[in-house]
N, C-alpha and C. Protein backbone atom coordinates (compact mmCIF):
# COMPACT_ATOMS: atom_id res chain seq x y z
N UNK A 1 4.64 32.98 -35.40
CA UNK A 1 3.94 31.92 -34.73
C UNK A 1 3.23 32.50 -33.53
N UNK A 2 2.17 32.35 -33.09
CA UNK A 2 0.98 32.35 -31.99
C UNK A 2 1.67 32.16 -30.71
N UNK A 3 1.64 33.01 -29.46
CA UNK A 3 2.04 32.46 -28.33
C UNK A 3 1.42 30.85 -27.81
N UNK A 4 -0.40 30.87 -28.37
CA UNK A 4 -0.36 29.62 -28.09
C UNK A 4 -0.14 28.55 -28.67
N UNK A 5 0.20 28.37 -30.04
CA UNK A 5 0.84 27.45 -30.82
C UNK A 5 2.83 27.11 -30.07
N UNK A 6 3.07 28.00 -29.90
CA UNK A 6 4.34 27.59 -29.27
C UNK A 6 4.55 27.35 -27.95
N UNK A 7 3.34 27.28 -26.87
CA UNK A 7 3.49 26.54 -25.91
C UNK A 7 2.80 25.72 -26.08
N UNK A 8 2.18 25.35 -27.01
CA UNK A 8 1.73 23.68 -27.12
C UNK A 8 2.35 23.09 -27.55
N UNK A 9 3.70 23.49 -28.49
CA UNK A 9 4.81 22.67 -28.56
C UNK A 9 5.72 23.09 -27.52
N UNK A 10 5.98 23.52 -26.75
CA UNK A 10 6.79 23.17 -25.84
C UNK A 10 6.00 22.16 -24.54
N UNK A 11 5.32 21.36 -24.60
CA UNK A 11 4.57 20.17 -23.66
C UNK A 11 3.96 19.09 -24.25
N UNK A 12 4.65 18.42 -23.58
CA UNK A 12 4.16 16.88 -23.89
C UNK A 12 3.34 16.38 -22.97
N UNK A 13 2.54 15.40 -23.84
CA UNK A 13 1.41 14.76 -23.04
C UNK A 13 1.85 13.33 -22.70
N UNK A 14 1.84 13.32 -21.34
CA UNK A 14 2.93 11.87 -20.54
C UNK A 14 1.62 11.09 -19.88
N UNK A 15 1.60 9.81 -19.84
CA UNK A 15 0.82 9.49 -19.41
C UNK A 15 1.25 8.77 -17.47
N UNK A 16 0.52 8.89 -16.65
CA UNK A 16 0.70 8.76 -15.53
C UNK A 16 -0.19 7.77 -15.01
N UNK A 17 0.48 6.64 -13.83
CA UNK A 17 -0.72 6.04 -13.22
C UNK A 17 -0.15 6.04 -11.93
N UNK A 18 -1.27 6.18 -10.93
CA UNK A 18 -1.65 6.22 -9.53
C UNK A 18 -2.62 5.55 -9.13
N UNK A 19 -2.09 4.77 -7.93
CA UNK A 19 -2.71 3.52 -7.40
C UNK A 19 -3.84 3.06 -8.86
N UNK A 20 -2.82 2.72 -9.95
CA UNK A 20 -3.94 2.06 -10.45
C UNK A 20 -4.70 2.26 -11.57
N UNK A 21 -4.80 3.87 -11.11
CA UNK A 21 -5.62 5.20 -12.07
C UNK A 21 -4.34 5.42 -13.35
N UNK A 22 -5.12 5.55 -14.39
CA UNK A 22 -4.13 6.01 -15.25
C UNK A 22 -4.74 7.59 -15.70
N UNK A 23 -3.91 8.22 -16.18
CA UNK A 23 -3.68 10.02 -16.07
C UNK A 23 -3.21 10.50 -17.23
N UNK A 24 -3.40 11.36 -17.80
CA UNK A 24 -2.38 12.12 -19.46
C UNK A 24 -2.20 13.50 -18.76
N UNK A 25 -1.14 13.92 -18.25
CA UNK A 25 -1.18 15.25 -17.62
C UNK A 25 0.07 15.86 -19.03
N UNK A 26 0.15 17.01 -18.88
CA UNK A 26 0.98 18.13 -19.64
C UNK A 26 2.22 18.09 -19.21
N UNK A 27 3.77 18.03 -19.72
CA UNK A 27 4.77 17.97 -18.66
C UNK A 27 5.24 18.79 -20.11
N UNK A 28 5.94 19.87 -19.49
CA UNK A 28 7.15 20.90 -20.42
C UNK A 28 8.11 19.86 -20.50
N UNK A 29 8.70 20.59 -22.35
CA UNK A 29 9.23 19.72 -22.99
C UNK A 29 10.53 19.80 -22.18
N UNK A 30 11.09 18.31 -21.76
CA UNK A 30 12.32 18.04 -20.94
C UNK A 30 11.85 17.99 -19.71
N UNK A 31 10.91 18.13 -19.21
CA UNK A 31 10.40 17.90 -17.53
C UNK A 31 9.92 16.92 -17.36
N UNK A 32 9.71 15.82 -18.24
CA UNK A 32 9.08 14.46 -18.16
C UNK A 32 9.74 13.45 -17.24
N UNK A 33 10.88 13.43 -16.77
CA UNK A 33 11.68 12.84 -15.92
C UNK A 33 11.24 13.27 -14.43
N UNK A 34 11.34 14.44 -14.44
CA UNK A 34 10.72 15.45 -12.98
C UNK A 34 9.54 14.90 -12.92
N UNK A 35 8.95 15.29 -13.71
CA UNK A 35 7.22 14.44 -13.60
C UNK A 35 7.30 13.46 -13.27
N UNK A 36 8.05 12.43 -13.76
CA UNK A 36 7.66 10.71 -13.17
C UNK A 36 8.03 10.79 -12.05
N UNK A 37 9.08 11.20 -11.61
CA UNK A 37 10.34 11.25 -10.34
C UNK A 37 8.63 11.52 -8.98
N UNK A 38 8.18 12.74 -9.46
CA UNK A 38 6.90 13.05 -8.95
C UNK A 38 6.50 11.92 -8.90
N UNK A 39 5.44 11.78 -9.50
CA UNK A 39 4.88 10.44 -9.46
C UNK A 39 4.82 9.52 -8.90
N UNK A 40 6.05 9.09 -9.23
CA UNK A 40 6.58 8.00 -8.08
C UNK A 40 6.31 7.90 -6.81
N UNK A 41 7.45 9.61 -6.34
CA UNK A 41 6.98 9.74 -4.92
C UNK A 41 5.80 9.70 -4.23
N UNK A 42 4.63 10.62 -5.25
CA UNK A 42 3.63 10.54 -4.78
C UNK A 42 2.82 8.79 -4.96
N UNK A 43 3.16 8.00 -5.89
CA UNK A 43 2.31 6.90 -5.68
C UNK A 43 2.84 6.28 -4.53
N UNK A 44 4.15 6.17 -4.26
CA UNK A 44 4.43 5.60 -2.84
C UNK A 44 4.02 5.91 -1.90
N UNK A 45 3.89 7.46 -1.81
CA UNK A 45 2.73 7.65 -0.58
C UNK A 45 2.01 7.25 -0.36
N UNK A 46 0.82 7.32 -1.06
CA UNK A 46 -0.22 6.95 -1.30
C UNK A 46 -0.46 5.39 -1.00
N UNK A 47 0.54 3.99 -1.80
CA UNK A 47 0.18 2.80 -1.03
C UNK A 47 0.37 2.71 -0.23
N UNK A 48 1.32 3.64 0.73
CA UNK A 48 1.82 3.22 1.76
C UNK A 48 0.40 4.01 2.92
N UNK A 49 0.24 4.90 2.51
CA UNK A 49 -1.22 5.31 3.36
C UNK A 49 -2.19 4.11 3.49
N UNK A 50 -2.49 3.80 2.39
CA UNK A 50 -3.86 3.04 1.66
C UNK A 50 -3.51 1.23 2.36
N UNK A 51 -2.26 1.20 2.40
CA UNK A 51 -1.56 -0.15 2.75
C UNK A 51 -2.16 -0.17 4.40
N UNK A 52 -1.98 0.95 4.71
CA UNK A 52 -2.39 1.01 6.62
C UNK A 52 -4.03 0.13 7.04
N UNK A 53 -4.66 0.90 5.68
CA UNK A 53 -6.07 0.52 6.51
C UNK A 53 -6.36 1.29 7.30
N UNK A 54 -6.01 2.38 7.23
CA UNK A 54 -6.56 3.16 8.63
C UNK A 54 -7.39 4.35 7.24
N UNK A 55 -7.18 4.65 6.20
CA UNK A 55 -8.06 5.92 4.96
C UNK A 55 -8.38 4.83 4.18
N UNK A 56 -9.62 4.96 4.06
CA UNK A 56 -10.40 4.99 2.97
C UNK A 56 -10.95 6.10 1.92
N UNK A 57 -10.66 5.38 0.44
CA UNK A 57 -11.07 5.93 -0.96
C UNK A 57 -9.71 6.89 -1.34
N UNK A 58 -9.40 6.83 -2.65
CA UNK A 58 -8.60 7.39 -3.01
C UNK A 58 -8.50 8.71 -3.30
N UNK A 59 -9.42 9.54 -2.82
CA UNK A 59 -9.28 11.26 -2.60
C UNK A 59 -8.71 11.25 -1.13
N UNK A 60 -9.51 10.56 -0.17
CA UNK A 60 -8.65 11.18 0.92
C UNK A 60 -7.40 10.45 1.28
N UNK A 61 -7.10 9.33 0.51
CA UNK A 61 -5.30 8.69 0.63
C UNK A 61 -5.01 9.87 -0.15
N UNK A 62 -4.96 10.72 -1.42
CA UNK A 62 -4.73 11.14 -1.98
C UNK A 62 -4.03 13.08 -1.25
N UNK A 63 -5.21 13.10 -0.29
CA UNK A 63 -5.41 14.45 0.28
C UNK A 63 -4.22 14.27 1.38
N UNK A 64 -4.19 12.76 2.10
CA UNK A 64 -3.09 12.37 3.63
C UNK A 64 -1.92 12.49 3.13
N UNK A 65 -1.79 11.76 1.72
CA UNK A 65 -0.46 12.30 1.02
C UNK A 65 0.37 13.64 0.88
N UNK A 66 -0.60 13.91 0.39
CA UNK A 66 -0.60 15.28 -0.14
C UNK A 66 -0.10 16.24 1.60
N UNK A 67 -0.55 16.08 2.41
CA UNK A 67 -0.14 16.41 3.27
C UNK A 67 0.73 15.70 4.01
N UNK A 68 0.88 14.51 4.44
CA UNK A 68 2.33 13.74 4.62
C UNK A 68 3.38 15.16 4.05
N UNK A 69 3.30 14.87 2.68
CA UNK A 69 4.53 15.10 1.74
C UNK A 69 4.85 16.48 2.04
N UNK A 70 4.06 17.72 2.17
CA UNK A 70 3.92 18.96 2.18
C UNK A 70 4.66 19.08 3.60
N UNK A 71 4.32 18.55 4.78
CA UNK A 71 4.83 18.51 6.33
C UNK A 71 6.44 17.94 6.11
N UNK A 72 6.17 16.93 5.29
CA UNK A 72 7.79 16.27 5.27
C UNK A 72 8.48 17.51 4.42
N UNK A 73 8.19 17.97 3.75
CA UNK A 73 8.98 19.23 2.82
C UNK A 73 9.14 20.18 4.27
N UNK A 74 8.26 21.15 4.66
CA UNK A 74 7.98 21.94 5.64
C UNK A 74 8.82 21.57 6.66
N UNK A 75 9.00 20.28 7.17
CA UNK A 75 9.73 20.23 8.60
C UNK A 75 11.65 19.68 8.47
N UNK A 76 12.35 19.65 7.15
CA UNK A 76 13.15 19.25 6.82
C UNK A 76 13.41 19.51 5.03
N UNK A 77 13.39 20.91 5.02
CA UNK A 77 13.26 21.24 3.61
C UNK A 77 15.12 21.01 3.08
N UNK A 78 15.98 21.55 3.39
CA UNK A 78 17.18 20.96 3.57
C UNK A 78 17.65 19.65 3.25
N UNK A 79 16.88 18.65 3.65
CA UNK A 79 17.10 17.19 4.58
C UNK A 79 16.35 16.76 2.83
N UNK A 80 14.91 16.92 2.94
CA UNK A 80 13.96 16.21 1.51
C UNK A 80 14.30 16.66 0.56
N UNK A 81 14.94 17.79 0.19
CA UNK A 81 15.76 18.06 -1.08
C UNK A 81 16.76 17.09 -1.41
N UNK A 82 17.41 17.34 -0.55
CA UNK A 82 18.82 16.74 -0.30
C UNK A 82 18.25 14.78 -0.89
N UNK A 83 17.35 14.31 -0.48
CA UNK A 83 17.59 13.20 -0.54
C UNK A 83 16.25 13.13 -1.65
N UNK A 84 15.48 13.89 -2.03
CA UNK A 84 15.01 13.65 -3.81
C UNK A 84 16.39 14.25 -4.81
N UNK A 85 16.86 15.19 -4.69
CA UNK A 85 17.77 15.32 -5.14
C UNK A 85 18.92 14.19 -5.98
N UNK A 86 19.05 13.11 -4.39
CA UNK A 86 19.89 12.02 -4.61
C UNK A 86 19.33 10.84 -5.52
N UNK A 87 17.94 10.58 -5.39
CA UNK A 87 17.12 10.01 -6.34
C UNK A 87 16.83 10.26 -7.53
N UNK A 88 16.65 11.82 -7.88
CA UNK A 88 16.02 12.33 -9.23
C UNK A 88 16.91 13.08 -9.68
N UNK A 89 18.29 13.81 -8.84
CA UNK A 89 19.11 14.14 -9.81
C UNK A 89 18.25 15.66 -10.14
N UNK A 90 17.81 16.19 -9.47
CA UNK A 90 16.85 17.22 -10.04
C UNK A 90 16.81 18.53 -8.22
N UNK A 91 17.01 19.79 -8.36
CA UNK A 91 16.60 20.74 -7.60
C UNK A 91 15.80 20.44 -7.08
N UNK A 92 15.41 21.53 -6.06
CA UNK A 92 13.89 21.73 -5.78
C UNK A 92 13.55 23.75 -5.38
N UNK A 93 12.52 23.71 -5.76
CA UNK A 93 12.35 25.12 -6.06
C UNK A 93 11.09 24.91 -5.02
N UNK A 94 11.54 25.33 -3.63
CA UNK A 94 10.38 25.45 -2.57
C UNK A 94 8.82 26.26 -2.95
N UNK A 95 9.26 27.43 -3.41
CA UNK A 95 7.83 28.57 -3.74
C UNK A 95 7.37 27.09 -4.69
N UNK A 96 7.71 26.93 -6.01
CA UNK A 96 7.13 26.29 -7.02
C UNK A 96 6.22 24.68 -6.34
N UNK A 97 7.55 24.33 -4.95
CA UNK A 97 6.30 22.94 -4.72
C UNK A 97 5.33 23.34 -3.94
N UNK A 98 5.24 24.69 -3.08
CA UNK A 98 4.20 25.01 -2.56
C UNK A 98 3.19 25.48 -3.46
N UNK A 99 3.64 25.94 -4.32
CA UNK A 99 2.11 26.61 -5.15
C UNK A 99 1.78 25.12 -6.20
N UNK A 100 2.01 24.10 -6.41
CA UNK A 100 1.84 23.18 -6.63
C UNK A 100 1.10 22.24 -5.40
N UNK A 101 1.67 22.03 -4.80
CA UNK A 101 0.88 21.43 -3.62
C UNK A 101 -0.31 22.21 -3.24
N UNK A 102 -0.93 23.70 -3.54
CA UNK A 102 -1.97 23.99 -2.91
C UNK A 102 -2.76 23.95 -4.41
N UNK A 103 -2.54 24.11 -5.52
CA UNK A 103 -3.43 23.58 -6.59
C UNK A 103 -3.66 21.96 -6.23
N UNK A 104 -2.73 21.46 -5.91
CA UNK A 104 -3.75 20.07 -5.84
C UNK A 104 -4.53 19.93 -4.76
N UNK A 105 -4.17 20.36 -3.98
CA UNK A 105 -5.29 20.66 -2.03
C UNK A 105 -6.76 21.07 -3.22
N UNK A 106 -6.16 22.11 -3.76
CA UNK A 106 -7.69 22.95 -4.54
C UNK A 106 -8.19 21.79 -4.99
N UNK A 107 -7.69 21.32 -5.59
CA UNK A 107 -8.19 20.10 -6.94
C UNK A 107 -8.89 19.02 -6.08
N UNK A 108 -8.17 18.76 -5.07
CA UNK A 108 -8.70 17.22 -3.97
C UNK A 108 -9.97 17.99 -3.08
N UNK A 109 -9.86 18.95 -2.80
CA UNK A 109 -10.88 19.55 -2.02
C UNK A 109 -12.49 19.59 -2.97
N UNK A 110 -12.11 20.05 -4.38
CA UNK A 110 -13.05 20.20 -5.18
C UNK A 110 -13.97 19.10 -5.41
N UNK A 111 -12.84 18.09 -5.61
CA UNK A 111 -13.23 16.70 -6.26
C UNK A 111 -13.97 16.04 -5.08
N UNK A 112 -13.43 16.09 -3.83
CA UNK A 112 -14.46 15.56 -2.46
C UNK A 112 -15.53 16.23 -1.94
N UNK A 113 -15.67 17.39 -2.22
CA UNK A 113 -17.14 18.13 -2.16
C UNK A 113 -18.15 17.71 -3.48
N UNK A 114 -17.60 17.16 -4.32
CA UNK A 114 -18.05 16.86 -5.10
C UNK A 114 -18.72 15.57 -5.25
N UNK A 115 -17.92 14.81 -4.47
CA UNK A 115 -18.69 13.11 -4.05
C UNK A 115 -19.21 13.18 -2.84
N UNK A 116 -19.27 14.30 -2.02
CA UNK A 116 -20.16 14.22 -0.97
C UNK A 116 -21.36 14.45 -1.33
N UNK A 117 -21.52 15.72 -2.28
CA UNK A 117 -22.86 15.48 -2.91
C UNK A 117 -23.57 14.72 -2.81
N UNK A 118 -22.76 13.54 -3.54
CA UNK A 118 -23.48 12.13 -3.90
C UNK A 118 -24.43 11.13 -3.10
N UNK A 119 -23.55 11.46 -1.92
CA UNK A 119 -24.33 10.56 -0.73
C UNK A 119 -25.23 11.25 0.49
């Protein structure tokens, strides 16, 4: 069998929604729980940004999150384990949420240079 035939069966396609948005992202087979657990957290951010009234449009609630969450990891990594942990039942592998958190910085950065264009 093909290396890439057997990592396309090892991932499933989960579907995700944020504020609203619905999503089909890739989650390795058995990480689909981790993924939502994600999710979650991050959509709560997010209304709870967007709830303020103080950001507008959903790249940059998206980007405040994204940094909220990254500072809250960063200033109490110990402490936010400890209590996703208690929620999701799941580790946390610091290197892995940082290099995750800066692909999506990449991704939100891309996507807002991209609608600045526009105007």
């Amino acid at each position: 069998m093909s290396t890439a035939k057997s990592a396309k069966a090892q991932t499933n396609a989960v579907t995700i929604n944020v504020l609203g948005r619905e999503f089909r992202v890739a989650a390795p087979d058995g990480e689909e729980r981790h993924l939502l657990a994600s999710v979650d957290l991050v959509n709560r951010k997010m209304k709870e940004i967007r709830d303020t009234g103080k950001v507008v449009g959903n790249e940059r609630i998206a980007i405040m999150a994204a940094l909220n969450l990254a500072h809250e990891q960063l200033q109490s990594p110990a402490q936010s384990a400890t209590a996703v942990t208690k929620t999701t039942n799941i580790a946390i592998d610091e290197a892995y949420v940082k290099s995750k958190i800066s692909a999506f910085e990449a991704t939100l950065e891309k996507a807002i240079s991209e609608q600045e264009k526009l105007f």
